[in-house]
N, C-alpha and C. Protein backbone atom coordinates (compact mmCIF):
# COMPACT_ATOMS: atom_id res chain seq x y z
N UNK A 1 -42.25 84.26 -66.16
CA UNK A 1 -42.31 82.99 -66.86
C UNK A 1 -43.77 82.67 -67.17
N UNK A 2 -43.95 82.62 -68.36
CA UNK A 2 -45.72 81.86 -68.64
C UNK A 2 -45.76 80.83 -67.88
N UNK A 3 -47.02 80.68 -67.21
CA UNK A 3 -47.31 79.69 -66.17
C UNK A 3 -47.60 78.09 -66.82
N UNK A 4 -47.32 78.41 -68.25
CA UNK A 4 -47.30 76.72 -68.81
C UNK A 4 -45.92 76.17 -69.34
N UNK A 5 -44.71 76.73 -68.58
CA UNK A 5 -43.62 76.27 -68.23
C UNK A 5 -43.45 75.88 -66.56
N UNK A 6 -42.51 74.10 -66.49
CA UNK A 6 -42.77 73.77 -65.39
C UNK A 6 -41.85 74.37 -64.87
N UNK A 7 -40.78 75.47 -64.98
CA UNK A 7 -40.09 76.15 -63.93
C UNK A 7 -41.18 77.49 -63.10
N UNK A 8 -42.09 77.59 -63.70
CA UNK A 8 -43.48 78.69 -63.24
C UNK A 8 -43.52 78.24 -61.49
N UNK A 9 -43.92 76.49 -61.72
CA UNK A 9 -44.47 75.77 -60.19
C UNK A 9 -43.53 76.62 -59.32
N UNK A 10 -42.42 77.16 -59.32
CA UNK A 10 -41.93 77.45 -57.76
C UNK A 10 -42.26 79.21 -57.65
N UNK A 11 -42.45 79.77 -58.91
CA UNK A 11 -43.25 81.06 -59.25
C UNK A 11 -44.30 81.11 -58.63
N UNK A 12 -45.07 80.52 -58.48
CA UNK A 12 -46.46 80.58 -58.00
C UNK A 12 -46.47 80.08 -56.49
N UNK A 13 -46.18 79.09 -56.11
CA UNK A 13 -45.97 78.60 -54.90
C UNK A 13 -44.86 79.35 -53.42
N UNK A 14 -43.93 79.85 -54.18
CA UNK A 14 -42.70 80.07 -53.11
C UNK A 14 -43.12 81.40 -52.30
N UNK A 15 -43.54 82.36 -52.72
CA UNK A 15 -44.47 83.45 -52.38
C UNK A 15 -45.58 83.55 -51.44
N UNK A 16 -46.45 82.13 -51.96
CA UNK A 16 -47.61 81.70 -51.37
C UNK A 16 -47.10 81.25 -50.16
N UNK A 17 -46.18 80.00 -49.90
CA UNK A 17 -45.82 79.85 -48.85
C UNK A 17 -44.83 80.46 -47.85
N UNK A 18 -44.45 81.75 -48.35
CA UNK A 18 -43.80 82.49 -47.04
C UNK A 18 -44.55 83.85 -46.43
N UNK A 19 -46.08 84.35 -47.05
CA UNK A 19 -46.90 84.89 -46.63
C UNK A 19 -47.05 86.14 -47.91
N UNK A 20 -46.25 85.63 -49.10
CA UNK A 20 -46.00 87.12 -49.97
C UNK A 20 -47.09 87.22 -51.06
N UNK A 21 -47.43 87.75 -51.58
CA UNK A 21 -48.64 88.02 -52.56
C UNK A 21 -47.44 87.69 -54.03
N UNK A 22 -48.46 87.10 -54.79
CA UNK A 22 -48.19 86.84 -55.72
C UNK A 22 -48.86 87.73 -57.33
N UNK A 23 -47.65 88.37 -57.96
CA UNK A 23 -47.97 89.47 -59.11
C UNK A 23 -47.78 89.01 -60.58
N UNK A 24 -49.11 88.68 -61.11
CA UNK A 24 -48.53 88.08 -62.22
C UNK A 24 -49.49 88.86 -63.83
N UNK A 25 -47.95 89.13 -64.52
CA UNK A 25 -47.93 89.48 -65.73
C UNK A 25 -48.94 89.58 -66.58
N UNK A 26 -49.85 90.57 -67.98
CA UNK A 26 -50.57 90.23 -68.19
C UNK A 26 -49.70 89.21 -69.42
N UNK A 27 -50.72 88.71 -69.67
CA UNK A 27 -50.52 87.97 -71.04
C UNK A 27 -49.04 88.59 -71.93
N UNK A 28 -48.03 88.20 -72.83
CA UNK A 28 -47.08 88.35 -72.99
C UNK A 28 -46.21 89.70 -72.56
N UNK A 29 -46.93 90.00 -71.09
CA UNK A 29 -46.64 91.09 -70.48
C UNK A 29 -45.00 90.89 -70.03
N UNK A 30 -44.33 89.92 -69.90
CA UNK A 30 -43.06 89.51 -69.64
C UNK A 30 -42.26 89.98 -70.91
N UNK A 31 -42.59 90.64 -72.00
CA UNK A 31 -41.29 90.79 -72.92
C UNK A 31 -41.65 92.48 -72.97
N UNK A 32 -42.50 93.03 -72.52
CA UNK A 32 -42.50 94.53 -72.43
C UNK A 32 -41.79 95.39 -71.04
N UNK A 33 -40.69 95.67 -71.22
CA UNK A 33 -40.05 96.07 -69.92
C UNK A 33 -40.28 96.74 -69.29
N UNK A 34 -40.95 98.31 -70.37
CA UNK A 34 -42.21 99.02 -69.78
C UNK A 34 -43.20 98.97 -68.88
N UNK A 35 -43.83 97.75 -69.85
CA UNK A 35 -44.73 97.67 -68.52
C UNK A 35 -44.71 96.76 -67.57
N UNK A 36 -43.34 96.19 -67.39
CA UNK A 36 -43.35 95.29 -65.93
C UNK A 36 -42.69 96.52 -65.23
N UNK A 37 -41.95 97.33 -65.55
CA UNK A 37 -41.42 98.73 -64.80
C UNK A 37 -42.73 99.32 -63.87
N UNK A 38 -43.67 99.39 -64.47
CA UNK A 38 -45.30 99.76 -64.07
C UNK A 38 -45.47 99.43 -63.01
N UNK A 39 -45.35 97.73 -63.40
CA UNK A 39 -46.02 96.79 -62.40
C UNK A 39 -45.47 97.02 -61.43
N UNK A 40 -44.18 96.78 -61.73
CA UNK A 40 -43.26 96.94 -59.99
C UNK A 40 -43.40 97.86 -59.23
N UNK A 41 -43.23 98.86 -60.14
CA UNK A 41 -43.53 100.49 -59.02
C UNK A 41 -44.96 100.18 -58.78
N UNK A 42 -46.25 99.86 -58.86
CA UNK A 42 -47.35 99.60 -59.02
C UNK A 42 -47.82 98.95 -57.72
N UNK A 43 -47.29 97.64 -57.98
CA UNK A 43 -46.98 96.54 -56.62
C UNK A 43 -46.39 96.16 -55.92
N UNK A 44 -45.36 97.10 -55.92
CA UNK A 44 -44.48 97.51 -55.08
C UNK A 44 -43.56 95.79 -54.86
N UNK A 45 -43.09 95.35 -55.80
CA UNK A 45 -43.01 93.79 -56.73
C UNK A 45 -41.25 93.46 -55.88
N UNK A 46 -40.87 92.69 -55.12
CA UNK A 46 -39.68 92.71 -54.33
C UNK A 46 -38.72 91.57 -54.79
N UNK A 47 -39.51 91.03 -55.73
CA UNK A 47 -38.44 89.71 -56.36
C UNK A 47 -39.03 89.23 -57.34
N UNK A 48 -37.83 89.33 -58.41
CA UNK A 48 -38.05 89.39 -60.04
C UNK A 48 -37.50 87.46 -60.46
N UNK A 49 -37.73 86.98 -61.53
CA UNK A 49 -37.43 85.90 -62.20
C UNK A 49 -37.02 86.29 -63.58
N UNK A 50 -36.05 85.99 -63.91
CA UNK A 50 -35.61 86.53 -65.37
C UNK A 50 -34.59 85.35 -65.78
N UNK A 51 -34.58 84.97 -67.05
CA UNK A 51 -34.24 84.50 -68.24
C UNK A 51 -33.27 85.33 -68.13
N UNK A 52 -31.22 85.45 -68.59
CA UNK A 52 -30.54 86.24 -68.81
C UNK A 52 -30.91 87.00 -70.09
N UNK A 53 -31.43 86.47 -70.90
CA UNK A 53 -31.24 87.50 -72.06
C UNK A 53 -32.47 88.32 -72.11
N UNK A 54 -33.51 88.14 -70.97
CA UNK A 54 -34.58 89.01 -71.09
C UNK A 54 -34.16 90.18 -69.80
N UNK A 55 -33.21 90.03 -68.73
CA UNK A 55 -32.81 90.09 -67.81
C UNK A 55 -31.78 91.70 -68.65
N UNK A 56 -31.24 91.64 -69.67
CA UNK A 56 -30.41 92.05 -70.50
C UNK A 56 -31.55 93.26 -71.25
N UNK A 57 -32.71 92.83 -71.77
CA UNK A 57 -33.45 93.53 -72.25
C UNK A 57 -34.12 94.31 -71.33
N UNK A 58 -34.33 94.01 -70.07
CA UNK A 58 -35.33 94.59 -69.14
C UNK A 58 -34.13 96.34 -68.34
N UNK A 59 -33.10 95.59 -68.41
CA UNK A 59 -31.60 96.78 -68.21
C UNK A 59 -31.72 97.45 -68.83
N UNK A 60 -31.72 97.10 -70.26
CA UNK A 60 -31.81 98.22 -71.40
C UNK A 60 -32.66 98.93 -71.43
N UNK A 61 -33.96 98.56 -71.14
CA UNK A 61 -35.25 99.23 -71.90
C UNK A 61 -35.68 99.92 -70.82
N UNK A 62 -36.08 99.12 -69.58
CA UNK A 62 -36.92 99.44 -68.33
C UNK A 62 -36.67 100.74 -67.46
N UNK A 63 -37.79 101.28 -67.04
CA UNK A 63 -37.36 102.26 -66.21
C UNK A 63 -37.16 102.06 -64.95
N UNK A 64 -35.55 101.22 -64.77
CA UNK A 64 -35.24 101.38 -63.97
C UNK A 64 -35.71 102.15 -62.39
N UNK A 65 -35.71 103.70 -62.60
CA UNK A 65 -35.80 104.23 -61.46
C UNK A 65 -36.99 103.64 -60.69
N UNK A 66 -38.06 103.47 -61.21
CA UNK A 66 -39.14 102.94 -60.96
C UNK A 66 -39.28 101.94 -60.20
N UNK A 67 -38.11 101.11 -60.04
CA UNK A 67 -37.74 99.47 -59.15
C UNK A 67 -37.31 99.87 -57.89
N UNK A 68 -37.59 100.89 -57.46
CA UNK A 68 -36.68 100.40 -56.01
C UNK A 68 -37.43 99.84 -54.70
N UNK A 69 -38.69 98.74 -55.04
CA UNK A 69 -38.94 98.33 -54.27
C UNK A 69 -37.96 96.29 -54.12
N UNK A 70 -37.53 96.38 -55.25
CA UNK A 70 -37.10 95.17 -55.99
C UNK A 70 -35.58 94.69 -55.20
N UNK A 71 -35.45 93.24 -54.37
CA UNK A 71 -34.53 93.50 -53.62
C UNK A 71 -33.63 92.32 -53.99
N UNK A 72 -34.69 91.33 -54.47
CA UNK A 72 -33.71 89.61 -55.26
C UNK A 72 -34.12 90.04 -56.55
N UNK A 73 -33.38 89.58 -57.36
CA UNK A 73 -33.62 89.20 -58.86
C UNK A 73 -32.53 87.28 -58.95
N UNK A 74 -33.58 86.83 -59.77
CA UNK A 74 -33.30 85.64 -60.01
C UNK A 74 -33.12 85.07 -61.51
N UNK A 75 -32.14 84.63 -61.79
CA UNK A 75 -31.89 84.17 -62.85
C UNK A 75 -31.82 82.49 -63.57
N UNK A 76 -32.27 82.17 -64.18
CA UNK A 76 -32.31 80.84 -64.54
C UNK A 76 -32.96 80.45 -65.85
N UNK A 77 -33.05 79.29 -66.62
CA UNK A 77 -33.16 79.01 -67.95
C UNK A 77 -31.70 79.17 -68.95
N UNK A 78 -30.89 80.06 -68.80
CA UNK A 78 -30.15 80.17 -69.68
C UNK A 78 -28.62 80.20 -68.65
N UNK A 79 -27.38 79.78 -69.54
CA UNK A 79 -25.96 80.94 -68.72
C UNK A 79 -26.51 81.92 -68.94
N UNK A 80 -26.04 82.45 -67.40
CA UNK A 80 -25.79 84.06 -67.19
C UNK A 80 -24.29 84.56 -67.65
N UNK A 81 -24.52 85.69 -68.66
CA UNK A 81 -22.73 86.19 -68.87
C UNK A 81 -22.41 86.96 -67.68
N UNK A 82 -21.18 86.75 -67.80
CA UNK A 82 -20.54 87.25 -66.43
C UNK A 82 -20.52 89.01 -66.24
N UNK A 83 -20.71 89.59 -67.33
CA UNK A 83 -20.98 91.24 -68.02
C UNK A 83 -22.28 91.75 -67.24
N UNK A 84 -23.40 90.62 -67.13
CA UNK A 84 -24.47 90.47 -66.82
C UNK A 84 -24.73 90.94 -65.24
């Protein structure tokens, strides 16, 4: 989520306060699935925030294999389809 949306505040904070490091995107680095695939294998990244329909794009595109440090994924902003 760009950090100048107010659903970001619990992005930045919820991490901070349970001892977890916080990994954040470069600049419209959130619509390249590629390279948040990077990141994760990278930073070894354990809980995702996704929009369903970017959530949809990141399935499609992302290299997957690359995530298996990734253990919540979270969804919000939009319905989630139930396909989803």
């Amino acid at each position: 989520t760009p950090f100048s949306f107010d659903v970001s505040v619990w992005e930045f904070f919820w991490p901070l306060s349970c001892g977890a490091r916080l990994v954040m995107a470069r600049a419209q680095g959130h619509k390249d699935p590629a390279y948040l695939s990077e990141t994760i294998e990278r930073e070894g990244v354990t809980t995702l925030h996704f929009v369903p329909s970017m959530l949809q794009v990141f399935l499609e595109n992302g290299r997957l294999s690359a995530c298996g440090s990734v253990t919540r994924v979270v969804c919000s902003g939009e319905a989630l389809p139930a396909a989803l």
